[in-house]
PDB file of N, CA and C in Angstrom:
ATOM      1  N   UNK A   1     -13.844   4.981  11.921  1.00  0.00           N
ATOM      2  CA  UNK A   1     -13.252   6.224  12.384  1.00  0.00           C
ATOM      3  C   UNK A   1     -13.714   7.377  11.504  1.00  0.00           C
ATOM      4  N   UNK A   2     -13.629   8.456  12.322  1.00  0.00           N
ATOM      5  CA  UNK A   2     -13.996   9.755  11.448  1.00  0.00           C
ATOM      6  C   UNK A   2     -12.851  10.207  10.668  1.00  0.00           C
ATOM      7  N   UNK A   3     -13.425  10.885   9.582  1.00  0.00           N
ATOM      8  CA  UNK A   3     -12.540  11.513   8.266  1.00  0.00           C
ATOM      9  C   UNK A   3     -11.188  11.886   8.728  1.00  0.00           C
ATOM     10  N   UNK A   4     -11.307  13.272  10.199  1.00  0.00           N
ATOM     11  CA  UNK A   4     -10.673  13.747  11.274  1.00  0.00           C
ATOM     12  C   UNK A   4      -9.702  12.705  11.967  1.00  0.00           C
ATOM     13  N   UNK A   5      -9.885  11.876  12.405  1.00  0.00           N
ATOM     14  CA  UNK A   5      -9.455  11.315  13.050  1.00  0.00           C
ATOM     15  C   UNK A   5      -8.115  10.186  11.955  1.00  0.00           C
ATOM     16  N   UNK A   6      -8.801   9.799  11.057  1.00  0.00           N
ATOM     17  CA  UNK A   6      -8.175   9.072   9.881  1.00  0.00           C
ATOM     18  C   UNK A   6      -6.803   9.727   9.287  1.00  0.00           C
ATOM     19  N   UNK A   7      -7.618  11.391   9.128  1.00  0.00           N
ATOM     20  CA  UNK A   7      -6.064  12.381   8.636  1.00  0.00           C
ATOM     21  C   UNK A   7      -5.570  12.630   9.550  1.00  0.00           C
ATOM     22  N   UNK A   8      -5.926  12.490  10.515  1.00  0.00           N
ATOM     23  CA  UNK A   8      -4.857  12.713  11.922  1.00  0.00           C
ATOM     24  C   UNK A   8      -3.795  11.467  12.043  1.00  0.00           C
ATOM     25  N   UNK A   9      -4.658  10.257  11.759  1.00  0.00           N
ATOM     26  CA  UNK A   9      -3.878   9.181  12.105  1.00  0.00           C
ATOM     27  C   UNK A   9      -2.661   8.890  11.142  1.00  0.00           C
ATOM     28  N   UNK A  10      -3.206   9.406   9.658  1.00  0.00           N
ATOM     29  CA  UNK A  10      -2.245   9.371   8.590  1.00  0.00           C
ATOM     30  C   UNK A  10      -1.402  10.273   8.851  1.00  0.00           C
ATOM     31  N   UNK A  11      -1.671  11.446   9.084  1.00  0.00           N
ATOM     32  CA  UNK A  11      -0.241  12.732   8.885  1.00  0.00           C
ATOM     33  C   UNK A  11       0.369  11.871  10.429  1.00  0.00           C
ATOM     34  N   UNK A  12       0.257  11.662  11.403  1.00  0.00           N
ATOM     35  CA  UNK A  12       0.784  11.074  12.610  1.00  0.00           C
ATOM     36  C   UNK A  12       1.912  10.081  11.477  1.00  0.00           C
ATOM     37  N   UNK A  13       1.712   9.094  10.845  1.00  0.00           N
ATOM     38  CA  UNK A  13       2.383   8.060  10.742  1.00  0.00           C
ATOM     39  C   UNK A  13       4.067   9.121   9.388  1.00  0.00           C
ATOM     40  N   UNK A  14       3.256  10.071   8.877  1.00  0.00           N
ATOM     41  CA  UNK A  14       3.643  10.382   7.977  1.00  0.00           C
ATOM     42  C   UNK A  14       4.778  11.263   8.243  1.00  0.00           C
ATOM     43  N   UNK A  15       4.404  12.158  10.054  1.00  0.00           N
ATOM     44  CA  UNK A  15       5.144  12.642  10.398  1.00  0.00           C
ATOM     45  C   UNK A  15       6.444  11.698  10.898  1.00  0.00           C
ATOM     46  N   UNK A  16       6.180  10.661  11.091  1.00  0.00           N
ATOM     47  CA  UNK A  16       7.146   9.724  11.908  1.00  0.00           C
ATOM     48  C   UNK A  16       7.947   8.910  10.642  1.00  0.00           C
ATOM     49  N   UNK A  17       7.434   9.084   9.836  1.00  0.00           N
ATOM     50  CA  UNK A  17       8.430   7.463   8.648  1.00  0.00           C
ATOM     51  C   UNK A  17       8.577   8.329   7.629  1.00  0.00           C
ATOM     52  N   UNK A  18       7.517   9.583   6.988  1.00  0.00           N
ATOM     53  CA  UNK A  18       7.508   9.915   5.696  1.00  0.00           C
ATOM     54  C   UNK A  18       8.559  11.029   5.651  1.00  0.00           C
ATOM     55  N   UNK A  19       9.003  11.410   3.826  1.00  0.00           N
ATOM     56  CA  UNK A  19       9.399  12.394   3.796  1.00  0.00           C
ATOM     57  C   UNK A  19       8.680  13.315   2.707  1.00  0.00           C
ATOM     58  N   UNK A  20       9.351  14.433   2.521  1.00  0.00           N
ATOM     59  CA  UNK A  20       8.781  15.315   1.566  1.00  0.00           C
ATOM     60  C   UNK A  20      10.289  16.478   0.947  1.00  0.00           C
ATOM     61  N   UNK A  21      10.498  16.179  -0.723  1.00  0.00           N
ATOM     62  CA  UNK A  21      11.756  16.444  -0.870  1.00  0.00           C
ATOM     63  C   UNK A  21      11.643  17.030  -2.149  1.00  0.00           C
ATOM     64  N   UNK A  22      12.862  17.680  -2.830  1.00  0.00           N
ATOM     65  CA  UNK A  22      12.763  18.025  -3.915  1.00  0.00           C
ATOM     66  C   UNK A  22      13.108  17.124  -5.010  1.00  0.00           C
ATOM     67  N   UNK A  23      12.725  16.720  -5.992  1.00  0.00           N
ATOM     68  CA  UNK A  23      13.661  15.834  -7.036  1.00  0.00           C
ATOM     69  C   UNK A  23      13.913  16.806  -8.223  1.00  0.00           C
ATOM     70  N   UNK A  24      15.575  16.050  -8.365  1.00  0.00           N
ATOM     71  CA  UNK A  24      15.840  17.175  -9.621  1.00  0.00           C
ATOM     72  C   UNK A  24      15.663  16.111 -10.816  1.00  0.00           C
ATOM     73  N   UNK A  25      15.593  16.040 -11.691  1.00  0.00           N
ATOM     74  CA  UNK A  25      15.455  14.918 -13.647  1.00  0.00           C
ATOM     75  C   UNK A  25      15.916  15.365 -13.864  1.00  0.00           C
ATOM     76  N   UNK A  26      17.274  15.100 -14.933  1.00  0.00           N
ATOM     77  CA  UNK A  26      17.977  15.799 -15.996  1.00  0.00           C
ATOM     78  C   UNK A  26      16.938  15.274 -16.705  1.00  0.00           C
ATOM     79  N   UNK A  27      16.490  16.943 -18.405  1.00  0.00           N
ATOM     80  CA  UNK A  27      15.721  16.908 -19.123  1.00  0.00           C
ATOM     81  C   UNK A  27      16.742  17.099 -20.433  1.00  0.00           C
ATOM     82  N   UNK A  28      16.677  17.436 -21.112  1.00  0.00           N
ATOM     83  CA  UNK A  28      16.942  17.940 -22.342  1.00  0.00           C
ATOM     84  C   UNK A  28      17.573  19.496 -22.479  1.00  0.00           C
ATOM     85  N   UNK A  29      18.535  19.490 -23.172  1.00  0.00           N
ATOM     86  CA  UNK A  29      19.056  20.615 -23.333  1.00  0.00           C
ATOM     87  C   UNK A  29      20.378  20.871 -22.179  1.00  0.00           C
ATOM     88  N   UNK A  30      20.920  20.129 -21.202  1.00  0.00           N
ATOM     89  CA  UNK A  30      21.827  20.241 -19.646  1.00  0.00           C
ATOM     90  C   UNK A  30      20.594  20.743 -18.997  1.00  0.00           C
ATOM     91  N   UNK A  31      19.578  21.186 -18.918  1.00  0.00           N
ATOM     92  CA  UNK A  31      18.516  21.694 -17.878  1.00  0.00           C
ATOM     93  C   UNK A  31      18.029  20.388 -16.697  1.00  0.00           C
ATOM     94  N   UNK A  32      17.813  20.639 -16.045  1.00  0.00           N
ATOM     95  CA  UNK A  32      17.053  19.568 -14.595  1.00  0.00           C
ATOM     96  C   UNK A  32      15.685  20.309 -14.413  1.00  0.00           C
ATOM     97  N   UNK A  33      14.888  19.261 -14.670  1.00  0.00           N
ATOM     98  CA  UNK A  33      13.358  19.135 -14.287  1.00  0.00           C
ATOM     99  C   UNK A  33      13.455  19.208 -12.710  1.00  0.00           C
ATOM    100  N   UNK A  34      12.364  19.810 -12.048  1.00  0.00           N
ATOM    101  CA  UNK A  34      12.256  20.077 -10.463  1.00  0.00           C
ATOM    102  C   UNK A  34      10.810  19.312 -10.169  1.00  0.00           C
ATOM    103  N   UNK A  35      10.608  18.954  -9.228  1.00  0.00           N
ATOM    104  CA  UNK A  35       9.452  18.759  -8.811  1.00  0.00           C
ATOM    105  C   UNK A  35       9.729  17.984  -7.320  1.00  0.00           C
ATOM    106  N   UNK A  36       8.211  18.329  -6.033  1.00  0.00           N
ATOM    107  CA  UNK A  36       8.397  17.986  -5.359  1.00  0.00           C
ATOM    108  C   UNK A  36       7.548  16.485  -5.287  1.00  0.00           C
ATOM    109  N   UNK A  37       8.382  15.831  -4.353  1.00  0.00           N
ATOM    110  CA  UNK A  37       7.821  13.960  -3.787  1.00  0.00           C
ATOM    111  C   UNK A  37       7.535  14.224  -2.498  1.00  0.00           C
ATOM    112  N   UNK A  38       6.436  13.159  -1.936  1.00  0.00           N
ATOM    113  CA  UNK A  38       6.414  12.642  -1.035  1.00  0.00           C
ATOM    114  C   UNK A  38       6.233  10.910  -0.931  1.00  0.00           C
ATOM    115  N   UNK A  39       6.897  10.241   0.080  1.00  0.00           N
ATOM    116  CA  UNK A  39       6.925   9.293   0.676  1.00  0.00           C
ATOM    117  C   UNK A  39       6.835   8.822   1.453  1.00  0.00           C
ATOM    118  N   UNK A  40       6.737   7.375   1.649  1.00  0.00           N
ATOM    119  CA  UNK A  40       6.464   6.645   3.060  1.00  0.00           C
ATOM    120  C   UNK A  40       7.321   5.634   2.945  1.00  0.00           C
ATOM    121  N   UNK A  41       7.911   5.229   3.372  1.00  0.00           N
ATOM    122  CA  UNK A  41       8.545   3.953   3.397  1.00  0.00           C
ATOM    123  C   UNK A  41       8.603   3.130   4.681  1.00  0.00           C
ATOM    124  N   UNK A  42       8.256   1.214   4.182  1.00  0.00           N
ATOM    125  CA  UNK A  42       8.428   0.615   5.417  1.00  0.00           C
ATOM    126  C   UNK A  42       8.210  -0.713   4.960  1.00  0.00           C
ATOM    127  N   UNK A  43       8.417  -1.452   6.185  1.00  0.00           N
ATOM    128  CA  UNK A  43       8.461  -3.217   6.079  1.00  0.00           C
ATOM    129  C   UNK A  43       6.711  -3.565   6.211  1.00  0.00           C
ATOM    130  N   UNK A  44       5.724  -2.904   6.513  1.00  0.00           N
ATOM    131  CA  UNK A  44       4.489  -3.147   6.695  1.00  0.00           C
ATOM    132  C   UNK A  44       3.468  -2.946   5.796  1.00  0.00           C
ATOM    133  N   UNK A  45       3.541  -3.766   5.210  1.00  0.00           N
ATOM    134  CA  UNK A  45       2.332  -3.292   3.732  1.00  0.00           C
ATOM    135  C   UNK A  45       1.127  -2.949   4.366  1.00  0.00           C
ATOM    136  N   UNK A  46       0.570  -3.593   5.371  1.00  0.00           N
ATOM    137  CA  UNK A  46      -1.285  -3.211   5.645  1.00  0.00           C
ATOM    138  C   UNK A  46      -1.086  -2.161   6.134  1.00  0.00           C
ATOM    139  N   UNK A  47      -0.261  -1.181   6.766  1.00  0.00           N
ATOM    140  CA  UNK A  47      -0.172   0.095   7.399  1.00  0.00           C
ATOM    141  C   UNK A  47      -0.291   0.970   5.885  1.00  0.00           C
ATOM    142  N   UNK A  48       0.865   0.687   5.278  1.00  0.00           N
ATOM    143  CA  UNK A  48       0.970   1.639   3.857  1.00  0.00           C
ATOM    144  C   UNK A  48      -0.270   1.475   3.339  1.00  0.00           C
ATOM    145  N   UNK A  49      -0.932   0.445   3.126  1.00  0.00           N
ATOM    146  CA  UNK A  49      -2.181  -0.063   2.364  1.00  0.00           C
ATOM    147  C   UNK A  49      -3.394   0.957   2.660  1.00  0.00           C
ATOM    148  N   UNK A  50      -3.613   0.874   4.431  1.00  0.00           N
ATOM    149  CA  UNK A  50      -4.384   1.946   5.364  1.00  0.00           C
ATOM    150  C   UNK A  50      -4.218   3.197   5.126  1.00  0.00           C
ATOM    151  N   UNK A  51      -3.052   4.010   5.096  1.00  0.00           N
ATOM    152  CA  UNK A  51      -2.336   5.295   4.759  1.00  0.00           C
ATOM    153  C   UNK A  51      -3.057   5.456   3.562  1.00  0.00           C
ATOM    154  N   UNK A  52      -3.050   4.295   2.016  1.00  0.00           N
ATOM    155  CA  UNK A  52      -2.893   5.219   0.786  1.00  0.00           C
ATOM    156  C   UNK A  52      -4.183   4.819   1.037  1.00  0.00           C
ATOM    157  N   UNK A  53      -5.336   3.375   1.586  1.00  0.00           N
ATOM    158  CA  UNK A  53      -6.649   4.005   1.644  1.00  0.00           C
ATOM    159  C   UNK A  53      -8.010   4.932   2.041  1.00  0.00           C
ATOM    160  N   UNK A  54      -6.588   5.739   2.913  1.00  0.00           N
ATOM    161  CA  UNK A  54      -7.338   7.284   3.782  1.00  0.00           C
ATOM    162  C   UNK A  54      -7.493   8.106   3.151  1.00  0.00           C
ATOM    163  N   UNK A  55      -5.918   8.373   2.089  1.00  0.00           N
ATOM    164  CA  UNK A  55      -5.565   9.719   1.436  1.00  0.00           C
ATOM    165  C   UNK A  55      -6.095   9.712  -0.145  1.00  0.00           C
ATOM    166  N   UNK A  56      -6.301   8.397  -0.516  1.00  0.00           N
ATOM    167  CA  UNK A  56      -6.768   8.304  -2.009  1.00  0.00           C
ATOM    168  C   UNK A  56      -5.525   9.124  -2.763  1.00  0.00           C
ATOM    169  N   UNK A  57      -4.171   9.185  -2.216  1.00  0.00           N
ATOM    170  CA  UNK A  57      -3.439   9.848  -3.695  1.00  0.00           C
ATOM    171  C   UNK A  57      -2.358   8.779  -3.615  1.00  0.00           C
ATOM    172  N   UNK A  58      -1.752   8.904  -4.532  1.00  0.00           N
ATOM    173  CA  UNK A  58      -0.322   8.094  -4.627  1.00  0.00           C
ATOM    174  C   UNK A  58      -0.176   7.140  -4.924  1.00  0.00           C
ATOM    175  N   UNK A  59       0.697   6.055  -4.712  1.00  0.00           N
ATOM    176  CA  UNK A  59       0.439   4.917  -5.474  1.00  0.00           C
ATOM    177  C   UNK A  59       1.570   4.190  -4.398  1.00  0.00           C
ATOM    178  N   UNK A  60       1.408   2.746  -4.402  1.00  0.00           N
ATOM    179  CA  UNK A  60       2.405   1.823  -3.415  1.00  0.00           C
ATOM    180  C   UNK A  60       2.929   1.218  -4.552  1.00  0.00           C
ATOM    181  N   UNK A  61       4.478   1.207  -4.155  1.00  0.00           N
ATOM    182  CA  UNK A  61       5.474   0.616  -4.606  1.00  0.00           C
ATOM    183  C   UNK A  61       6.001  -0.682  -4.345  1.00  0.00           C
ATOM    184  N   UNK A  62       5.918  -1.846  -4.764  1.00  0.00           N
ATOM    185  CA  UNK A  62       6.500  -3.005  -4.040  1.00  0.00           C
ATOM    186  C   UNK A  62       8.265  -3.134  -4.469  1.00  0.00           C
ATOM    187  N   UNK A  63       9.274  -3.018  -3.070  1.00  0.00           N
ATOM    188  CA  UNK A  63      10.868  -2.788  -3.596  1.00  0.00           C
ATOM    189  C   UNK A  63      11.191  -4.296  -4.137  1.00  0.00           C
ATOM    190  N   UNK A  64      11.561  -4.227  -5.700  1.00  0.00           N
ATOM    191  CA  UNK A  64      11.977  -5.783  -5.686  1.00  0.00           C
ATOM    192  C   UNK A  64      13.582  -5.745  -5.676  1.00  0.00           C
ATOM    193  N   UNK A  65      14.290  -6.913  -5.884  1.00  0.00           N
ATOM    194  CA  UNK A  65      15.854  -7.024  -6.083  1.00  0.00           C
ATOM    195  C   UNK A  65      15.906  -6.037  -7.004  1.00  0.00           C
ATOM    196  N   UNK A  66      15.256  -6.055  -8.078  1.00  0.00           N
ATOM    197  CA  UNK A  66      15.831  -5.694  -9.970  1.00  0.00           C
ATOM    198  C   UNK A  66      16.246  -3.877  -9.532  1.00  0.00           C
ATOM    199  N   UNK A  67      15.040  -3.275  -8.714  1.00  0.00           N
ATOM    200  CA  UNK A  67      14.773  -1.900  -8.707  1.00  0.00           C
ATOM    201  C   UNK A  67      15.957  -1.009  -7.800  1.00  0.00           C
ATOM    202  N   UNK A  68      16.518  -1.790  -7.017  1.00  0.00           N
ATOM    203  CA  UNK A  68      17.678  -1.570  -5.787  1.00  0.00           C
ATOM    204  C   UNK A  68      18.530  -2.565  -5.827  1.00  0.00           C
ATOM    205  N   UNK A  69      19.452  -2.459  -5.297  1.00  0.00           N
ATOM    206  CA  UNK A  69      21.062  -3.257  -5.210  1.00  0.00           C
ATOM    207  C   UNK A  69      20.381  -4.674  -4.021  1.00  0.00           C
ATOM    208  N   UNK A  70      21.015  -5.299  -4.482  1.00  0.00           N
ATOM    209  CA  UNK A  70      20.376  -6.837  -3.559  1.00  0.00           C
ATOM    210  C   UNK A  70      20.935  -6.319  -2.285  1.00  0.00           C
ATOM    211  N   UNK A  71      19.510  -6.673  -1.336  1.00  0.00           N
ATOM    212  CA  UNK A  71      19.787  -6.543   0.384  1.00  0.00           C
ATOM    213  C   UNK A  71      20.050  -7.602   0.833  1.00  0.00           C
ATOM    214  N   UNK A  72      20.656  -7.696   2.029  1.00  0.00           N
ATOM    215  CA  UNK A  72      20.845  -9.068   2.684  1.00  0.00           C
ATOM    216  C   UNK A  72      19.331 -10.060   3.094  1.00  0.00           C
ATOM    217  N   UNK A  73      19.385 -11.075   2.788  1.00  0.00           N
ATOM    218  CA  UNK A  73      18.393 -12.118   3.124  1.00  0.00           C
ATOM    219  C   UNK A  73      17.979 -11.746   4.269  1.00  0.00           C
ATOM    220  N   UNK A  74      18.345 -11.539   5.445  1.00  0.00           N
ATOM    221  CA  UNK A  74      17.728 -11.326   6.597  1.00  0.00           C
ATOM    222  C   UNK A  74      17.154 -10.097   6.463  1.00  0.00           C
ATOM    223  N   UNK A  75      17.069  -9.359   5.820  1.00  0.00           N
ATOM    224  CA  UNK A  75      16.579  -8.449   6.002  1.00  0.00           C
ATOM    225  C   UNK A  75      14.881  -8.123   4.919  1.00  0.00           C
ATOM    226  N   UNK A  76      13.686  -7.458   5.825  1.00  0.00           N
ATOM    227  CA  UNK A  76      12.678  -7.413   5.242  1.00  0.00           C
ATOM    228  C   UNK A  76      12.174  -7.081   4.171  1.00  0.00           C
ATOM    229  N   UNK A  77      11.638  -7.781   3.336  1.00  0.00           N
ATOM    230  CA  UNK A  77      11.187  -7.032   2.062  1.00  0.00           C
ATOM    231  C   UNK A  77      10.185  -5.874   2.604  1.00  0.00           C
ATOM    232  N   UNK A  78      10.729  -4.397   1.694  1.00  0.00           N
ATOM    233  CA  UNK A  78      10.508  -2.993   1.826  1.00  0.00           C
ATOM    234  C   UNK A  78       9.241  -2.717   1.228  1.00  0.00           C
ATOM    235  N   UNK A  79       8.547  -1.574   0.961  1.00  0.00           N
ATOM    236  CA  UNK A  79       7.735  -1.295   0.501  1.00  0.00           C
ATOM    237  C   UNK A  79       7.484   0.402   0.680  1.00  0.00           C
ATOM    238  N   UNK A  80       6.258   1.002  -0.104  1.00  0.00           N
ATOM    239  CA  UNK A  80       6.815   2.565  -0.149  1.00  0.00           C
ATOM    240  C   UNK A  80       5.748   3.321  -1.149  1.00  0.00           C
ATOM    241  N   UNK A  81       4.858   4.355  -0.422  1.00  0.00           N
ATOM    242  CA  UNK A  81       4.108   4.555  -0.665  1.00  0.00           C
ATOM    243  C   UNK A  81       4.434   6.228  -1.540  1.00  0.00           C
ATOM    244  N   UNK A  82       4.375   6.639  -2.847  1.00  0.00           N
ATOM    245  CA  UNK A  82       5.134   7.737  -3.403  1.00  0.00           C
ATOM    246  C   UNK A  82       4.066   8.435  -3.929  1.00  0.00           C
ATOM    247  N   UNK A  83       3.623   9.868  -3.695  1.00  0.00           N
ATOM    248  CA  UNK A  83       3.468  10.867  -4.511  1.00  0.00           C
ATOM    249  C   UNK A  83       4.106  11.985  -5.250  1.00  0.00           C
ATOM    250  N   UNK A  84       3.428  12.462  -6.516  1.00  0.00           N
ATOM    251  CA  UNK A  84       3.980  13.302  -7.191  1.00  0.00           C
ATOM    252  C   UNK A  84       3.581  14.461  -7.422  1.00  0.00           C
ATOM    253  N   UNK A  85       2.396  14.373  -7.981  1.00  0.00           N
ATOM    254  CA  UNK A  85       1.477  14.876  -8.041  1.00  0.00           C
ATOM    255  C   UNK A  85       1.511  16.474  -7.595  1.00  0.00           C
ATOM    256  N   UNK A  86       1.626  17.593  -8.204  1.00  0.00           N
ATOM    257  CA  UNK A  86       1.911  18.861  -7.387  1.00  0.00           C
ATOM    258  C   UNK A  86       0.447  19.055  -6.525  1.00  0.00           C
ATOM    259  N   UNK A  87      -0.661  19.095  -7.443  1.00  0.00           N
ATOM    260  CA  UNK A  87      -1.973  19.246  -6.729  1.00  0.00           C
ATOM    261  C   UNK A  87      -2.505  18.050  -5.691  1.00  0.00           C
ATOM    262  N   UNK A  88      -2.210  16.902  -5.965  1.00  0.00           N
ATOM    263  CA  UNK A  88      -2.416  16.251  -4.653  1.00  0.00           C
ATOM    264  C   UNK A  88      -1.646  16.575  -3.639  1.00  0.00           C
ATOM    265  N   UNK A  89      -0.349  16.740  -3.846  1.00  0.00           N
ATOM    266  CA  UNK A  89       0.621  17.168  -2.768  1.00  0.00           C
ATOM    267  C   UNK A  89       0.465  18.401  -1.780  1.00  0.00           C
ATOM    268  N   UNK A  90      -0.179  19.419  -2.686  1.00  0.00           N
ATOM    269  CA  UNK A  90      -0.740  20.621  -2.120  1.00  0.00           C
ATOM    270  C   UNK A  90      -2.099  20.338  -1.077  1.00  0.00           C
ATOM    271  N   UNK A  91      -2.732  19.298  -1.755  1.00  0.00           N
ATOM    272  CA  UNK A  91      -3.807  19.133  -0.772  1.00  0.00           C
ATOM    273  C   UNK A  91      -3.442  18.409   0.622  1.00  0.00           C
ATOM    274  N   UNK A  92      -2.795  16.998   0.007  1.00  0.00           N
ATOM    275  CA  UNK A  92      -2.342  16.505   1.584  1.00  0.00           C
ATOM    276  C   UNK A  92      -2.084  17.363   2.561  1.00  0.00           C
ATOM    277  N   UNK A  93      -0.771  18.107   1.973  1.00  0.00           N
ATOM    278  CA  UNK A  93       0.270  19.162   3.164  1.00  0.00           C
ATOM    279  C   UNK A  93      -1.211  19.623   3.533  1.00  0.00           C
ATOM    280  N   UNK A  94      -1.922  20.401   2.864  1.00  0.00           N
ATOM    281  CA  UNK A  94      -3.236  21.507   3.895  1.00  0.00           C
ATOM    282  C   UNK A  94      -4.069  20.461   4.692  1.00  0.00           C
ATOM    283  N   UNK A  95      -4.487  19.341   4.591  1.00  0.00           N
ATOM    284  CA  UNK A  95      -4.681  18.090   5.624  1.00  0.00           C
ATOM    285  C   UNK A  95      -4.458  17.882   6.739  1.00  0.00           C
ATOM    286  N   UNK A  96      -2.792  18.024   6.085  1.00  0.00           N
ATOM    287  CA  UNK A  96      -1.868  17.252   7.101  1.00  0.00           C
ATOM    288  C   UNK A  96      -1.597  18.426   8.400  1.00  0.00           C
ATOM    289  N   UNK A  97      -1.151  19.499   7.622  1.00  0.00           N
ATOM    290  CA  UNK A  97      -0.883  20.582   8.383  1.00  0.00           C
ATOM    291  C   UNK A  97      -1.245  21.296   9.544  1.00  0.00           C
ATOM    292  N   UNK A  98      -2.532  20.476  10.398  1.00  0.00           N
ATOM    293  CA  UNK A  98      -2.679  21.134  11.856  1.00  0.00           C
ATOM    294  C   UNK A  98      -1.854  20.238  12.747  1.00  0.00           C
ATOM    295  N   UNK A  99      -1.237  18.906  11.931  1.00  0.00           N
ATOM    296  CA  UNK A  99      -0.920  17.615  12.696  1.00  0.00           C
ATOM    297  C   UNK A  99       0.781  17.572  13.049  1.00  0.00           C
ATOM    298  N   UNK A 100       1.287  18.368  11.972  1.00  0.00           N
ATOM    299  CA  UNK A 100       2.363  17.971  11.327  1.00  0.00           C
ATOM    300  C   UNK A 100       3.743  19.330  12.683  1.00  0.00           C
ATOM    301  N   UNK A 101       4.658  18.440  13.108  1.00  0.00           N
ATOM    302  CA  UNK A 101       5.413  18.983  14.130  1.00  0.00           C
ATOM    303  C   UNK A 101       6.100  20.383  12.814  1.00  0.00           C
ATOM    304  N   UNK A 102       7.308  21.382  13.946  1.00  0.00           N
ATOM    305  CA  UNK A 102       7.692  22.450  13.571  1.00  0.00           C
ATOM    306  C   UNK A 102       8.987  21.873  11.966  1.00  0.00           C
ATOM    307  N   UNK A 103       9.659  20.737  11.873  1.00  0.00           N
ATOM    308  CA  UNK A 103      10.632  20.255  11.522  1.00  0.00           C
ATOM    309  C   UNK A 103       9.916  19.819   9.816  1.00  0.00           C
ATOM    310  N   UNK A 104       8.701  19.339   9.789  1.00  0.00           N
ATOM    311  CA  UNK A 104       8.212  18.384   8.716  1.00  0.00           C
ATOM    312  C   UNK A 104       7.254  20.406   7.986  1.00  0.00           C
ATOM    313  N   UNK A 105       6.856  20.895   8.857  1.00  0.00           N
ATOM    314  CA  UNK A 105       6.141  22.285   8.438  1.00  0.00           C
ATOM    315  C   UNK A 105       7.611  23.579   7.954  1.00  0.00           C
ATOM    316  N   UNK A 106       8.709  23.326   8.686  1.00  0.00           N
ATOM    317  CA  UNK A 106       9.336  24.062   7.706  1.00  0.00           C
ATOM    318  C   UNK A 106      10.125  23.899   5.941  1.00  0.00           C
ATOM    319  N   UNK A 107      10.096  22.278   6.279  1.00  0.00           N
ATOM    320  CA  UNK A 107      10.504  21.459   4.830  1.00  0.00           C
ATOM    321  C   UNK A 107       9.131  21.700   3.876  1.00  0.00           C
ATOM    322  N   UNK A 108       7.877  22.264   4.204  1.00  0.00           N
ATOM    323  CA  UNK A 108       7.138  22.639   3.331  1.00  0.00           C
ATOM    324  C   UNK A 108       6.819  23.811   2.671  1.00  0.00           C
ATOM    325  N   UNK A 109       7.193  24.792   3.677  1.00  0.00           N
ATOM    326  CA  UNK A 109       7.492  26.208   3.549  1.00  0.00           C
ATOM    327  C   UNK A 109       8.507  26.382   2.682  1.00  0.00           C
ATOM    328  N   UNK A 110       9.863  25.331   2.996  1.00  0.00           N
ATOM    329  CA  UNK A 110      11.015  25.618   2.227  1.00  0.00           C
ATOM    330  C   UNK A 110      10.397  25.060   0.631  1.00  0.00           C
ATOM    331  N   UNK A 111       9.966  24.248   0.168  1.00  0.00           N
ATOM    332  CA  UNK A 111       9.302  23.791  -1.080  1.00  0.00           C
ATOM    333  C   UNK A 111       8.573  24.802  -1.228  1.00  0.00           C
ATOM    334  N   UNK A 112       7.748  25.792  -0.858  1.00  0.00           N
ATOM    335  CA  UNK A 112       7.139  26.292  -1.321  1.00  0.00           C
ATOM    336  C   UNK A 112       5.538  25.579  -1.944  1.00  0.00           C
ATOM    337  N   UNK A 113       4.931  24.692  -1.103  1.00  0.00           N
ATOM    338  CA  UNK A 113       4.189  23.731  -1.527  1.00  0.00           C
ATOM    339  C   UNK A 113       2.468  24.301  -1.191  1.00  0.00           C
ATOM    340  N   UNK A 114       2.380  25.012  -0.285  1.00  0.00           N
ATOM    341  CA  UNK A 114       1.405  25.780   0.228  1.00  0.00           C
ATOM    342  C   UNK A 114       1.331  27.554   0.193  1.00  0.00           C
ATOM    343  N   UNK A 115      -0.201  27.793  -0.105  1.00  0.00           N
ATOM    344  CA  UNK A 115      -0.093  29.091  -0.035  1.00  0.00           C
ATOM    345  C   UNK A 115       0.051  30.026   1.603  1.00  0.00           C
ATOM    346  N   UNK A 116       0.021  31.464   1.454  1.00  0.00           N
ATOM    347  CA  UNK A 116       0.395  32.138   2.393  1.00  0.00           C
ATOM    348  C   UNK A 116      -0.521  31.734   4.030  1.00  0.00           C
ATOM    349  N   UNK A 117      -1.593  31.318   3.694  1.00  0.00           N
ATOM    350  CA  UNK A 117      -2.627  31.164   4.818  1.00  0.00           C
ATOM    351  C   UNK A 117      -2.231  29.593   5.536  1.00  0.00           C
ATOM    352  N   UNK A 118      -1.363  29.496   5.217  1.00  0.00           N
ATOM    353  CA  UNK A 118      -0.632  27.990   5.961  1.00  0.00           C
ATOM    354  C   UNK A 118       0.838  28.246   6.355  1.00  0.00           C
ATOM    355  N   UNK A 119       1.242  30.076   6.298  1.00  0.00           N
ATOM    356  CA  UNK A 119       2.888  30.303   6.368  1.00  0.00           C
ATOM    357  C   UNK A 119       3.679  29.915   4.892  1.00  0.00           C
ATOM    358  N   UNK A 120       3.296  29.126   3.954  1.00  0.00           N
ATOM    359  CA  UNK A 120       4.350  28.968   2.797  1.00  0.00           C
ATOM    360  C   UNK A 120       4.375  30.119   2.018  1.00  0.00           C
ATOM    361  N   UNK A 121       4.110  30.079   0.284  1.00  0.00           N
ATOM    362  CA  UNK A 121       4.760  31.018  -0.097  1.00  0.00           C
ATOM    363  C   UNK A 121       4.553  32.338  -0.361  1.00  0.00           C
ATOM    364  N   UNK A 122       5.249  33.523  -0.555  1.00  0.00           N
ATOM    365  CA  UNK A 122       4.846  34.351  -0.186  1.00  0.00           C
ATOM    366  C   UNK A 122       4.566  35.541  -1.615  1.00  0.00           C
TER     367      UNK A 122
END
């Protein structure tokens, strides 16, 4: 598949499962560290696998018991593809962004994650 077609197929999956959020860290001093995440989360590792080998950023997470509260047996072991990264993050969103519906493009605007020539900040 073409490059095009690949970031199409990724922001597609990304629009449907992923998110993109603020995290606050308590640091030192009562202050909270800010920074924005993105994620993927799901029961399908070769999809996530495909995703992080389109985009080259981020890193896959495997969910074990230790990291989360024990899930019920029937239920699938998780998995979860996380960036941090401010400058990779900036690049995806401009990628992603001819693909990406009105709902996932204003949560980026609201971050402030892109410059003015994509609608973010101003």
């Amino acid at each position: 598949m073409s490059f095009d077609t690949n970031i199409a197929w990724a922001a597609g999956l990304f629009e449907g499962e992923g998110s993109v959020f603020e995290v606050k860290q308590p640091s030192d001093k009562n202050q909270s560290y800010r920074y924005v995440r993105m994620t993927l989360k799901m029961t399908d590792l070769d999809v996530l696998e495909k995703f992080h080998e389109i985009i080259k950023f981020g890193k896959i997470i495997h969910q074990t018991d230790k990291s989360k509260k024990a899930q019920p047996e029937h239920w699938k072991k998780h998995y979860y593809w996380q960036l941090n990264n401010k400058q990779e993050i900036m690049v995806l969103c401009s990628l992603f962004w001819p693909y990406l519906c009105s709902r996932r493009r204003a949560k980026i605007k609201e971050l402030e994650i892109l410059p003015m020539q994509f609608g973010g900040m101003a």
